[in-house]
C-alpha atoms as a PDB file:
ATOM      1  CA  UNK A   1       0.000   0.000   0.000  1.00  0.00           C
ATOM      2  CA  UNK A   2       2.878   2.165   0.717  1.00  0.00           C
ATOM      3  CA  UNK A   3       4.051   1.803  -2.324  1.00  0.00           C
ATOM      4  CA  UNK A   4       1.595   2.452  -4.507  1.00  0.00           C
ATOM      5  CA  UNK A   5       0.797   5.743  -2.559  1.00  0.00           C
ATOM      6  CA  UNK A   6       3.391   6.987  -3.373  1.00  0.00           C
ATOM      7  CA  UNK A   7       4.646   7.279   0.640  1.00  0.00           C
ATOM      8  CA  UNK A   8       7.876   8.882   1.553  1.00  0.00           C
ATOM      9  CA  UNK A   9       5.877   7.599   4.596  1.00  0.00           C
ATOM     10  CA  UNK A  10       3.526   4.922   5.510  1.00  0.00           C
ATOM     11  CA  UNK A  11       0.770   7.430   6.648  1.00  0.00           C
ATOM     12  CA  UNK A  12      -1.382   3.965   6.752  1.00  0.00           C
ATOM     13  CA  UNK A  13       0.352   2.415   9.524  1.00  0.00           C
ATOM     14  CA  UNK A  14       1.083   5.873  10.885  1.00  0.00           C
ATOM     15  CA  UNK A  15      -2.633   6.139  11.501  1.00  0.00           C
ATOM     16  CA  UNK A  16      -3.524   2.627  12.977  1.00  0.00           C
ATOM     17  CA  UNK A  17      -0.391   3.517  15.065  1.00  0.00           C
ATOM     18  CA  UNK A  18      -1.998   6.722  16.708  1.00  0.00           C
ATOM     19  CA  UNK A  19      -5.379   4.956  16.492  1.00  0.00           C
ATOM     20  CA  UNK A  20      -4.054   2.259  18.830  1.00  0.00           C
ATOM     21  CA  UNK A  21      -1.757   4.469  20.734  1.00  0.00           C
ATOM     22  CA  UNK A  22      -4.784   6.957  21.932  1.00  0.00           C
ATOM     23  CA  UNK A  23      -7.057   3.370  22.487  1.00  0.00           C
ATOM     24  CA  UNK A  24      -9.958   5.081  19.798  1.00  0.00           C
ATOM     25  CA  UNK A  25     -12.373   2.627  18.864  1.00  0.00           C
ATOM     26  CA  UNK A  26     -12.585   2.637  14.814  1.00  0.00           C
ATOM     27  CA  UNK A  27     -13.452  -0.207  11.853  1.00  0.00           C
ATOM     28  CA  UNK A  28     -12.548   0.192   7.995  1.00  0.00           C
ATOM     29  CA  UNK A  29     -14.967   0.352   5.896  1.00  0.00           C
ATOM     30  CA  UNK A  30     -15.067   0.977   1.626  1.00  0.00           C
ATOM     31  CA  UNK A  31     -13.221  -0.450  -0.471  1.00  0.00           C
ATOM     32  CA  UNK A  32     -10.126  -1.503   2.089  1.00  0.00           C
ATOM     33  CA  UNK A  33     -12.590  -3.366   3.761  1.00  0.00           C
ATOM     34  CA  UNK A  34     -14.048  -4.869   0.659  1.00  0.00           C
ATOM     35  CA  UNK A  35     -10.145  -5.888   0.319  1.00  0.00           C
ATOM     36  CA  UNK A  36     -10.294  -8.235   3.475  1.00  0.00           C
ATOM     37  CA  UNK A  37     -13.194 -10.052   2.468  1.00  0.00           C
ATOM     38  CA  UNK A  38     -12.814 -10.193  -1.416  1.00  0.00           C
ATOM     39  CA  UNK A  39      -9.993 -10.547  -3.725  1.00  0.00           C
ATOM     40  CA  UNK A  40      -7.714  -7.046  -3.319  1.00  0.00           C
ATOM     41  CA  UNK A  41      -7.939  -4.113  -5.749  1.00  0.00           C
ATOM     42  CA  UNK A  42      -5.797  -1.051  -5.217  1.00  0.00           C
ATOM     43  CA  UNK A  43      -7.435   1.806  -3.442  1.00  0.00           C
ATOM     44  CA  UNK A  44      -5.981   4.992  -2.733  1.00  0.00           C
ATOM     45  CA  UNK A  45      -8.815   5.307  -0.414  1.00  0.00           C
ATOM     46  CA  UNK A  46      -9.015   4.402   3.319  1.00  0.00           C
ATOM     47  CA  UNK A  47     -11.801   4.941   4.919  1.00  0.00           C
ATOM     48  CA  UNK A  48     -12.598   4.661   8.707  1.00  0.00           C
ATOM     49  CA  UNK A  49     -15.427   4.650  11.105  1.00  0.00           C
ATOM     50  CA  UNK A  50     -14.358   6.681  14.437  1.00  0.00           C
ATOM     51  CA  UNK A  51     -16.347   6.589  17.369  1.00  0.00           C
ATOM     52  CA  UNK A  52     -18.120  10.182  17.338  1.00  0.00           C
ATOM     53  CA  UNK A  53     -16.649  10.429  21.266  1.00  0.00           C
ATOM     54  CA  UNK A  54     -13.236  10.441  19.853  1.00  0.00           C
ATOM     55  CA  UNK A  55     -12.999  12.415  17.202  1.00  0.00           C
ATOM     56  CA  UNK A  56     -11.597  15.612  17.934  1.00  0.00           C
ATOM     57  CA  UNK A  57      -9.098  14.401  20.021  1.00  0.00           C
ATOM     58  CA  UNK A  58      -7.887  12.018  17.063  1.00  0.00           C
ATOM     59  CA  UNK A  59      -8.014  15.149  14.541  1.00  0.00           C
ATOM     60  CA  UNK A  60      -6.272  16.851  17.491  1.00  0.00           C
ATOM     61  CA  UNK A  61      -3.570  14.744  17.775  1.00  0.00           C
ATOM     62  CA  UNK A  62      -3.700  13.888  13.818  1.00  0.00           C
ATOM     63  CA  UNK A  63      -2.922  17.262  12.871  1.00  0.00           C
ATOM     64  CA  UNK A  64       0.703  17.526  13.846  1.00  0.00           C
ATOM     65  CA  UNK A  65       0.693  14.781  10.693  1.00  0.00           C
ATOM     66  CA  UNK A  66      -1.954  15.509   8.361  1.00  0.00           C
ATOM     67  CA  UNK A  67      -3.643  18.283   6.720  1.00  0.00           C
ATOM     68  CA  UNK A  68      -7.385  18.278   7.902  1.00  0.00           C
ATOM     69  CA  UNK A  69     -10.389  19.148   5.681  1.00  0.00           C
ATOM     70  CA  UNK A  70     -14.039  18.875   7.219  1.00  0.00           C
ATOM     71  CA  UNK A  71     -16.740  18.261   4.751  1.00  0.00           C
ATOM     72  CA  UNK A  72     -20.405  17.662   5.756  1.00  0.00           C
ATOM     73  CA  UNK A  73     -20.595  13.979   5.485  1.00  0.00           C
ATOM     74  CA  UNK A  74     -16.365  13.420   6.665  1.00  0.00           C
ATOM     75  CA  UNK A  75     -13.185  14.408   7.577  1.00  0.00           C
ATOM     76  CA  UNK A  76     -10.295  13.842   5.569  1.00  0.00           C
ATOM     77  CA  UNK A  77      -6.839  13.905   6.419  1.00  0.00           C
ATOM     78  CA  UNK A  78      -4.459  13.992   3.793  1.00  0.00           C
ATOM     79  CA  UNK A  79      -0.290  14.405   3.765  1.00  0.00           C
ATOM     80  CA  UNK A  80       2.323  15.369   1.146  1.00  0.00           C
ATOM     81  CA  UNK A  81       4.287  12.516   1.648  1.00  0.00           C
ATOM     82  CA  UNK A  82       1.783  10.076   0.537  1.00  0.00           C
ATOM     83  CA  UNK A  83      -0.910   9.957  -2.337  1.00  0.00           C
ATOM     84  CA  UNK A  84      -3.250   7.700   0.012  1.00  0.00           C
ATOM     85  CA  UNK A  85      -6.443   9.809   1.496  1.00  0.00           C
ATOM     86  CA  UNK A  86      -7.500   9.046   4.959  1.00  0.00           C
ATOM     87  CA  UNK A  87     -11.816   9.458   5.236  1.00  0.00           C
ATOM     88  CA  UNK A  88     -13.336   9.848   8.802  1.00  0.00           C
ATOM     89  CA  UNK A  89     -16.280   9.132   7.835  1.00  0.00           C
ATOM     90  CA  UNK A  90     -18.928  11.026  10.384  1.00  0.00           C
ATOM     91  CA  UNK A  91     -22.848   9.395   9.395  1.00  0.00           C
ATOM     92  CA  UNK A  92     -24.118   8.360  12.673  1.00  0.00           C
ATOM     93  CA  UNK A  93     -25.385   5.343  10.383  1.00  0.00           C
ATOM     94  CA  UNK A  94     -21.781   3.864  10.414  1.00  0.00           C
ATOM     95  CA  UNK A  95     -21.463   4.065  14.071  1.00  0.00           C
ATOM     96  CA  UNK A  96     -22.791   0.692  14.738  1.00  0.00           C
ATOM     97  CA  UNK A  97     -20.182  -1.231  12.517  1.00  0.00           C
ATOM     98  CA  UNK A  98     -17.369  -0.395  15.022  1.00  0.00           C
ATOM     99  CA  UNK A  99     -19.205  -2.702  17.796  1.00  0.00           C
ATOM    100  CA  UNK A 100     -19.172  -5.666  15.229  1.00  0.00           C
ATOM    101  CA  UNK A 101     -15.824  -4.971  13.375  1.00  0.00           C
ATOM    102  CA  UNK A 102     -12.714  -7.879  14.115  1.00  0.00           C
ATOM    103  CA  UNK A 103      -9.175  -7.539  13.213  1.00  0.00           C
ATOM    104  CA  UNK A 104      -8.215  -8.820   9.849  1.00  0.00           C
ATOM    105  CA  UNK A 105      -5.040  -8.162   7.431  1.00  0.00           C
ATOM    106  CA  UNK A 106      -5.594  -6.228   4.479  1.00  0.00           C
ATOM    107  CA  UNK A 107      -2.731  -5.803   1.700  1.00  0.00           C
ATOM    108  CA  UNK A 108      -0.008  -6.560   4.872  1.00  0.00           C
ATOM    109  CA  UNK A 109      -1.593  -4.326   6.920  1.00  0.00           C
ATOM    110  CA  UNK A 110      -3.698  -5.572  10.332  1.00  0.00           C
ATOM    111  CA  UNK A 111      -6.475  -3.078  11.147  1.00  0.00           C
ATOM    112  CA  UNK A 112     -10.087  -3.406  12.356  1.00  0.00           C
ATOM    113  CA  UNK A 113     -12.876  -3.855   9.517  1.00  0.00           C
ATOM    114  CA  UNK A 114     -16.408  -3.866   9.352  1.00  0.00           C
ATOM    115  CA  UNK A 115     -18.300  -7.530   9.077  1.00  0.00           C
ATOM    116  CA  UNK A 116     -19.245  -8.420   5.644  1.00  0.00           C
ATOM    117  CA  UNK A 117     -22.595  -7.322   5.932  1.00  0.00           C
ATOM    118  CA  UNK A 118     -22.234  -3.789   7.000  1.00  0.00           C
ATOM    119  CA  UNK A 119     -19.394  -3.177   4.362  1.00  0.00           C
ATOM    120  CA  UNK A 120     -22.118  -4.034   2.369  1.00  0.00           C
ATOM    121  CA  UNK A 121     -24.129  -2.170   3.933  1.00  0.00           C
ATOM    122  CA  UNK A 122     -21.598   0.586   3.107  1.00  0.00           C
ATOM    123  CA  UNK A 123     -21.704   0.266  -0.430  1.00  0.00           C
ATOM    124  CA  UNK A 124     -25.020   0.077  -0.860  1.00  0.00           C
ATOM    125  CA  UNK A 125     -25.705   3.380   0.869  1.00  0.00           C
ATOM    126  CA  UNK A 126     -22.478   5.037  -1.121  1.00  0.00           C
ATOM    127  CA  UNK A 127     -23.988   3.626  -4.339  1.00  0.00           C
ATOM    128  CA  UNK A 128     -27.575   4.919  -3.628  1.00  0.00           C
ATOM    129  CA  UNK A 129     -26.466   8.634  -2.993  1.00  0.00           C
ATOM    130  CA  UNK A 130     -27.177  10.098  -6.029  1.00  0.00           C
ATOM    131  CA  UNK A 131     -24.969  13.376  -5.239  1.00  0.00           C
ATOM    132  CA  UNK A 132     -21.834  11.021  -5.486  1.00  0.00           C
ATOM    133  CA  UNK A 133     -19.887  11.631  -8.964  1.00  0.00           C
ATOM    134  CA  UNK A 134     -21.301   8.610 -11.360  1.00  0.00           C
ATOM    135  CA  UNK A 135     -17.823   6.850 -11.285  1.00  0.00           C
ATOM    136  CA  UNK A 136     -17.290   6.813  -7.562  1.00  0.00           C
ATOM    137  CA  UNK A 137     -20.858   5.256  -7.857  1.00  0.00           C
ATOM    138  CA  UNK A 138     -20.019   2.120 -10.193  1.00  0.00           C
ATOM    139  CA  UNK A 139     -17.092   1.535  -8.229  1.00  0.00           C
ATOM    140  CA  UNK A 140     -19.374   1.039  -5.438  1.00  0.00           C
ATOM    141  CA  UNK A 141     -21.874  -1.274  -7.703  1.00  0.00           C
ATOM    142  CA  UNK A 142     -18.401  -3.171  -8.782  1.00  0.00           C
ATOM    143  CA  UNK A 143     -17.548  -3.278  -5.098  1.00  0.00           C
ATOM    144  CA  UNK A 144     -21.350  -5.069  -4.083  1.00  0.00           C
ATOM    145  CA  UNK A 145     -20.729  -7.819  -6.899  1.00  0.00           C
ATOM    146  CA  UNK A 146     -17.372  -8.557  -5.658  1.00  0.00           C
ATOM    147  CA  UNK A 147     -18.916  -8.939  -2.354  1.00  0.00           C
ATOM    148  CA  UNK A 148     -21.882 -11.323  -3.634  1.00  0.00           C
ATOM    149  CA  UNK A 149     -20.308 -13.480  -5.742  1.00  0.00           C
ATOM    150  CA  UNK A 150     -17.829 -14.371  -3.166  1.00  0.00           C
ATOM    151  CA  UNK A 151     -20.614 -14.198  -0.405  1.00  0.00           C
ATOM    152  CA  UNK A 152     -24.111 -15.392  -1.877  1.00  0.00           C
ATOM    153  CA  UNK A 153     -25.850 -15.317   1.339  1.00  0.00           C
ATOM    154  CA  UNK A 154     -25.632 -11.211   0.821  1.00  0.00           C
ATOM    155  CA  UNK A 155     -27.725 -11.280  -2.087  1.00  0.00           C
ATOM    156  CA  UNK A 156     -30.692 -11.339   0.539  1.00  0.00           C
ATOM    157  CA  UNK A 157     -29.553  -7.828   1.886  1.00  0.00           C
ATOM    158  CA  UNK A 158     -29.715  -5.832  -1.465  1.00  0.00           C
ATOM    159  CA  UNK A 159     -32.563  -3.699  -2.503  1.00  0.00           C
ATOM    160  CA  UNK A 160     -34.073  -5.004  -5.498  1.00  0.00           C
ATOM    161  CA  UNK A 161     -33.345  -2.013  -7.756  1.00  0.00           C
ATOM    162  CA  UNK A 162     -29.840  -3.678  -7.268  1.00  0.00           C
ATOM    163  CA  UNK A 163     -30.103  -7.753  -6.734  1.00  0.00           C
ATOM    164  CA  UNK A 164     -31.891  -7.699 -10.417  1.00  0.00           C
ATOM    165  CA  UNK A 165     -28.574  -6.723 -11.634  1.00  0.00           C
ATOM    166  CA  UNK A 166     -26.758  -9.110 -10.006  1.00  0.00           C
END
């Protein structure tokens, strides 16, 4: 992941570091956590589920690091010695994936990620926001397959505007 980021620094593993290091309850959710259940596609992307109680403190202690940009629906942290782009994401919706997240390694990396069914879950609210640019959208349609065809039981879960495509 490092690598292809670009890093002069793994700002990945510099944020499960501080994440662990301040104790902050968190899960991964998009397409990293798609990664740990699914066959890996590069992602630039890594997207994270803070518990609302710890937030500021994390962006507190994040900033010495990262350049911070608030946005209505997340925070992202970014850093110019890496191309990858860190999303707090800050929908009270995602809060209860953290409770029923495990630790799993993605791409060499161990982290907490959603279960299965609310990455899914994820997706399919990402995908069904229509204010989303059209290609971030049909990476998140690309992203539900993935997670079907490995996982048929999940079928169940989708709206129907979306299991007819399947």
């Amino acid at each position: 992941m490092n690598t292809v980021g670009n890093g002069r620094e793994d700002i990945l593993q510099q944020m499960l570091d501080l994440l662990s290091e301040m104790k902050v309850d968190y899960c991964v959710i998009g397409g990293l956590a798609v990664n740990a259940y699914v066959e890996p596609v590069v992602s630039l992307d890594l997207d994270l589920v803070v518990v609302t109680g710890a937030i500021e403190i994390l962006l507190k202690a994040a900033e010495r690091s990262f350049h911070i940009e608030e946005s209505p629906h997340s925070v992202n942290l970014t850093s110019t010695k890496s191309d990858l782009r860190i999303q707090l994401q800050i929908d009270l919706r995602y809060q209860a994936f953290i409770a029923r997240s495990s630790a799993k390694a993605v791409m060499g990396y161990q982290m907490r990620v959603a279960a299965v069914e609310d990455v899914l879950q994820g997706k399919i609210w990402a995908y069904s926001d229509e204010q989303r640019r059209k290609s971030k959208r049909q990476k998140d349609l690309a992203d539900i397959f993935r997670l079907v065809e490995s996982y048929p039981h999940l079928k169940d879960l989708l709206p129907e505007s979306i299991r007819s495509e399947c």
